[in-house]
Every structure is written in structure tokens, then in C-alpha cells.
Protein backbone atom coordinates (compact mmCIF):
# COMPACT_ATOMS: atom_id res chain seq x y z
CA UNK A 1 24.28 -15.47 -5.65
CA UNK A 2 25.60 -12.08 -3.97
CA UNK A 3 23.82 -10.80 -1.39
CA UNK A 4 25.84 -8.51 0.15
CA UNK A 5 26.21 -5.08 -0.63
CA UNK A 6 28.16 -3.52 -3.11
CA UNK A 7 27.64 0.15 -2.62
CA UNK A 8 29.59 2.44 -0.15
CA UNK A 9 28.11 5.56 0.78
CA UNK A 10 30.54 8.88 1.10
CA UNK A 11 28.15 10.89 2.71
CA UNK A 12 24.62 11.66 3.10
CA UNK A 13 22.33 15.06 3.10
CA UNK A 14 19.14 15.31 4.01
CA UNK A 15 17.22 17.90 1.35
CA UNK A 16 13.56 17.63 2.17
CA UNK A 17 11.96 16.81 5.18
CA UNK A 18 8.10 16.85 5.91
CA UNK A 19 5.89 15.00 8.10
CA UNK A 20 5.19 12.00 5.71
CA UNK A 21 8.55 11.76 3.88
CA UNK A 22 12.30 13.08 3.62
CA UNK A 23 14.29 12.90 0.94
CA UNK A 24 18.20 12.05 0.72
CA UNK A 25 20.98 12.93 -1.51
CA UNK A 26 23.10 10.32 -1.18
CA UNK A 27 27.25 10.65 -2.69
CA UNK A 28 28.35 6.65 -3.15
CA UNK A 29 30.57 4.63 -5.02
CA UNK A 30 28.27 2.55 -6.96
CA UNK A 31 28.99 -1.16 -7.99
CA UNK A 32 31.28 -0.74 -10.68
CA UNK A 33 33.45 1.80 -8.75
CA UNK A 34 32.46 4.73 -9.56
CA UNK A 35 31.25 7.76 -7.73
CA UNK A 36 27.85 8.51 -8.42
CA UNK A 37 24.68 10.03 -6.15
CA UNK A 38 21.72 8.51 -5.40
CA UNK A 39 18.40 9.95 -4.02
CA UNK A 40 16.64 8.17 -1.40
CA UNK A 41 13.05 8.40 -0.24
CA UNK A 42 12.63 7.70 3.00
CA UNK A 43 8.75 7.13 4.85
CA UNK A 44 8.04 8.16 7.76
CA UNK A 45 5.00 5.72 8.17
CA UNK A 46 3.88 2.02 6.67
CA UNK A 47 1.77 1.86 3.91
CA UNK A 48 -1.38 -0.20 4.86
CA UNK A 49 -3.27 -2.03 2.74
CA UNK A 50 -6.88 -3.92 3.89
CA UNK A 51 -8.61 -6.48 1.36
CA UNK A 52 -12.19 -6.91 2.42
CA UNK A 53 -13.91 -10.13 1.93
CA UNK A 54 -17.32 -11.04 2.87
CA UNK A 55 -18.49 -14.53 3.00
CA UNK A 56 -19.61 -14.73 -0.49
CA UNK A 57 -16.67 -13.39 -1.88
CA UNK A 58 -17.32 -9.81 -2.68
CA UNK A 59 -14.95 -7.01 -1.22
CA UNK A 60 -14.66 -3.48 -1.05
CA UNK A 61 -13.02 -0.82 -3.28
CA UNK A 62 -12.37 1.91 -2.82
CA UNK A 63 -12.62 5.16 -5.96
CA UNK A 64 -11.08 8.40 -5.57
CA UNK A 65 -8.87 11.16 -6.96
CA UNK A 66 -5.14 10.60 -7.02
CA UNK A 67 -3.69 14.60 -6.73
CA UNK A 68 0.29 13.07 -7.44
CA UNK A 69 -1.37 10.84 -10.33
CA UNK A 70 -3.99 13.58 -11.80
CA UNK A 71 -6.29 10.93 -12.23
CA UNK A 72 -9.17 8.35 -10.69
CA UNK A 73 -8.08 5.56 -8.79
CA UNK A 74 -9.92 2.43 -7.52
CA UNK A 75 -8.32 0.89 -4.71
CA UNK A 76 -8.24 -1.27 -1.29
CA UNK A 77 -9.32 0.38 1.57
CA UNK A 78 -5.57 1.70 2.24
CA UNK A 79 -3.35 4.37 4.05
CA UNK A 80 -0.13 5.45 6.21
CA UNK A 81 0.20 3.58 9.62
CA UNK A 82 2.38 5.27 12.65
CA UNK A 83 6.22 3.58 12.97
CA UNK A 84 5.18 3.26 16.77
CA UNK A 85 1.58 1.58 16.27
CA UNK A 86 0.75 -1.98 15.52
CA UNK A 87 0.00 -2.20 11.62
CA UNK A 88 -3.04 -4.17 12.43
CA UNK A 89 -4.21 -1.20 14.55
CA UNK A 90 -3.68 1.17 11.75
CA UNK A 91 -5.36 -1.43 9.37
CA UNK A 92 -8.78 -1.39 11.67
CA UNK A 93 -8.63 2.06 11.60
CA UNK A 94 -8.09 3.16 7.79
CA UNK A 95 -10.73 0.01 7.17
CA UNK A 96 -13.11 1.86 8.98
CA UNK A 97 -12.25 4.81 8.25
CA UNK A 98 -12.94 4.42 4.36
CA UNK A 99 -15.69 1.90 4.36
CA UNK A 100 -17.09 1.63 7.79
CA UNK A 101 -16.44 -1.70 7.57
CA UNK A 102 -15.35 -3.51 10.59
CA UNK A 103 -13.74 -6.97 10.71
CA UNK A 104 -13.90 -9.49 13.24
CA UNK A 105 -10.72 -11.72 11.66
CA UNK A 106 -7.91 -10.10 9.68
CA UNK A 107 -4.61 -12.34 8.75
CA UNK A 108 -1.65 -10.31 7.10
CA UNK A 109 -1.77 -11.36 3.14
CA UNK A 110 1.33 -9.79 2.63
CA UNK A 111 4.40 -7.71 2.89
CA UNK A 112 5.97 -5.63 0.15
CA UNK A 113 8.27 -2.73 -0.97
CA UNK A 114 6.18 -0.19 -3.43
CA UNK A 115 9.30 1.07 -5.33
CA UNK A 116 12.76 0.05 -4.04
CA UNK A 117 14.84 1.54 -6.27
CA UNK A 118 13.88 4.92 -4.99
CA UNK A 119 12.32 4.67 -1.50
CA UNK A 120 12.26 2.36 1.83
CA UNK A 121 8.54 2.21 2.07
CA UNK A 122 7.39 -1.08 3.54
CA UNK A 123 3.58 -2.07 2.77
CA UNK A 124 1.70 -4.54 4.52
CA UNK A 125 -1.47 -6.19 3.46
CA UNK A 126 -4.62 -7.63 4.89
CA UNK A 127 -7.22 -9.63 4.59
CA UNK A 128 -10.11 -9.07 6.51
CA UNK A 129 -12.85 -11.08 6.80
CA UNK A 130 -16.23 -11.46 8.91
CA UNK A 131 -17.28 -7.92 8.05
CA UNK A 132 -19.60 -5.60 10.11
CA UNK A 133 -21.09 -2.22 8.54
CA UNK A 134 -20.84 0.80 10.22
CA UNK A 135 -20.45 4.27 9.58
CA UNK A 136 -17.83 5.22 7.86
CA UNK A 137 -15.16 8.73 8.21
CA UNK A 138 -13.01 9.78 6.13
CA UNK A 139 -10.28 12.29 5.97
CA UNK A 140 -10.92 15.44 4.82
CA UNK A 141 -8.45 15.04 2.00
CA UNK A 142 -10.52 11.85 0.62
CA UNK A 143 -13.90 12.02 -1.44
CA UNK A 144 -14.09 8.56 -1.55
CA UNK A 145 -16.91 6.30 -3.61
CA UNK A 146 -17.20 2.69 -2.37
CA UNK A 147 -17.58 -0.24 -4.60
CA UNK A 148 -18.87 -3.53 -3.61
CA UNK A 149 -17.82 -6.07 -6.27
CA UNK A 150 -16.78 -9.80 -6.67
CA UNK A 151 -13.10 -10.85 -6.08
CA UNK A 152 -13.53 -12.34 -9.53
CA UNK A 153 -14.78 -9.06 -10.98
CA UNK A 154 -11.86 -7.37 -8.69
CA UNK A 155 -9.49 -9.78 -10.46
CA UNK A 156 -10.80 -8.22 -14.22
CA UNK A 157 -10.32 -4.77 -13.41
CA UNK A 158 -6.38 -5.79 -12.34
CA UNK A 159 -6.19 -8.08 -15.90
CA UNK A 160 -7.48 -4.76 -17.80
CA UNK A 161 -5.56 -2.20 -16.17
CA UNK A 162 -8.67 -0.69 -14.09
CA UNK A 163 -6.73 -1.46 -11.24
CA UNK A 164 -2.97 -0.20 -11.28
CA UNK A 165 -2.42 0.43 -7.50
CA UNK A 166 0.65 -1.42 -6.84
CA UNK A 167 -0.60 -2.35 -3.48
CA UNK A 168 -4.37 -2.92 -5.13
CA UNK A 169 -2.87 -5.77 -7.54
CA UNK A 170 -0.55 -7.25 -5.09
CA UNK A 171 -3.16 -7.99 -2.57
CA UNK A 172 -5.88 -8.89 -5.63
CA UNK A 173 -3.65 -11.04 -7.32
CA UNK A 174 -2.58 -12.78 -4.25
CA UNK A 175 -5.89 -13.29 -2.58
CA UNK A 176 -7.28 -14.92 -6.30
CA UNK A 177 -4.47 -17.25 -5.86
CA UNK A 178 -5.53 -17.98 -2.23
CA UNK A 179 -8.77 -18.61 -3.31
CA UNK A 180 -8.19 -20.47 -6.87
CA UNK A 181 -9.91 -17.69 -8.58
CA UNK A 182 -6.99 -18.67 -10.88
């Protein structure tokens, strides 16, 4: 098995920078040699995932409009967390901030890149359990609808493509496991 790395990187640019992402040109020599480029996205803050479950099994989704997508999404409770904050901080707070749901236990579900062959961006994923309502806040960039539904019924939406959020269906998927849902 290799695991080291067989690229070597000739230089790097920086093209794009903004307060969420920059993008890099990169010029390498690729694995077979040969001098290629390669554009790198790199995040300037974790992506942050929350799965909601109350004690009979029902969580919290979350519909809304996806501008880069041009279409509806239903979702976790999710967004960006600081480099420099806790990511169960920024969980709490994107939790409440979509739902006004607060939890009073939260264990990390998982860890994972969204798309590695293009970007850095770490995700990390909660569970978050002995819920509280309260009023919720959302950005002004987010008309959000809530849906309350059964993991189970969570788990049919991923099966049948309702659900395509790569973070969504990781943390779905994952918890149904964790459960024996399947």
C-alpha cells in the first residue's frame, strides 16, 4: 500500500481569496512525471453538521434554497464553524440557530472530507440528543422550513435521492447503522 506522496509541487499562486474560501493554482509534477496544474480549494472554516434526535427517534431537517445548486435542499441543521472555535461550540450555535433546538448531550458521529479531490474542507458531524425547543434565528441569507420526521423516514428520503447533501447522507446513513435502522 503507498501512502506517501507522489506529487511535488513547483510553485503555488493564490487566485481568489474571500472570507469563506481561496482558491490555488497549483504547477506540480503529478504521479507519472509529468508537469501538470492543479487547483486547490482551500476553507477558511469547518463544515458543521448537527443530527437531531429526540427520544423517540424523530430528528430535524432542515429545507431551503441552495443559490450554488439552483435548487431545494433538505438537510441537517448545518453550517461553517471558526478555525479558532471549538466545533462543538459552532455546532450549539448553527443547531440553534436553524431549529431552536437546544441539546443537552451531543457526541461527534463523524468526521469527513466533502470533496477531496478539489478542496481541504474538513466536516464534522453530530449527534445531538436530549433536545430542548427554543426560538430559533437564522441568518439572513437562510429561509429555512423545518421538518420533523422519523430517522426511518430520514433514511427513505437518502435511499430515493430526496436527500443528496453529502454531509445529510453521511450522518443519516451512519446514525441508521448506529441505531439498526438497517
Amino acid at each position: 500500500m503507498k501512502t506517501h506522496n507522489p506529487w511535488q509541487t513547483l510553485s503555488v499562486k493564490k487566485i481568489f481569496d474571500s472570507p469563506w474560501i481561496e482558491l490555488e493554482l497549483h504547477d506540480v509534477i503529478n504521479p507519472s512525471g509529468n508537469k501538470g496544474i492543479y487547483n486547490v480549494v482551500k476553507f477558511k472554516h469547518l463544515a458543521i453538521g448537527i443530527l437531531p434526535i429526540d427520544e423517540e427517534g424523530y430528528t430535524y431537517l432542515v429545507g431551503q434554497w441552495r443559490y450554488p445548486l439552483n435548487q431545494y435542499s433538505w438537510e441537517i441543521p448545518e453550517g461553517g464553524g471558526k478555525l479558532d472555535v471549538e466545533p462543538l461550540e459552532s455546532a450549539k450555535r448553527e443547531l440553534l440557530e436553524e431549529t431552536g433546538l437546544v441539546a443537552h448531550h451531543y457526541e461527534e458521529l463523524l468526521r469527513l472530507h466533502t470533496s477531496n479531490s478539489v478542496t481541504n474542507e474538513l466536516a464534522i458531524i453530530y449527534l445531538a440528543k436530549n433536545l430542548e425547543q427554543k426560538e430559533s434565528n437564522p441568518e439572513e441569507t437562510e429561509d429555512i422550513t423545518i421538518k420533523k420526521i422519523h430517522l426511518k423516514d430520514a433514511l427513505k428520503m437518502v435511499m430515493n435521492n430526496e436527500i443528496t447533501d453529502s454531509l445529510s447522507v453521511a450522518a443519516i446513513l451512519k446514525a441508521s447503522i448506529k441505531f439498526q435502522l438497517v
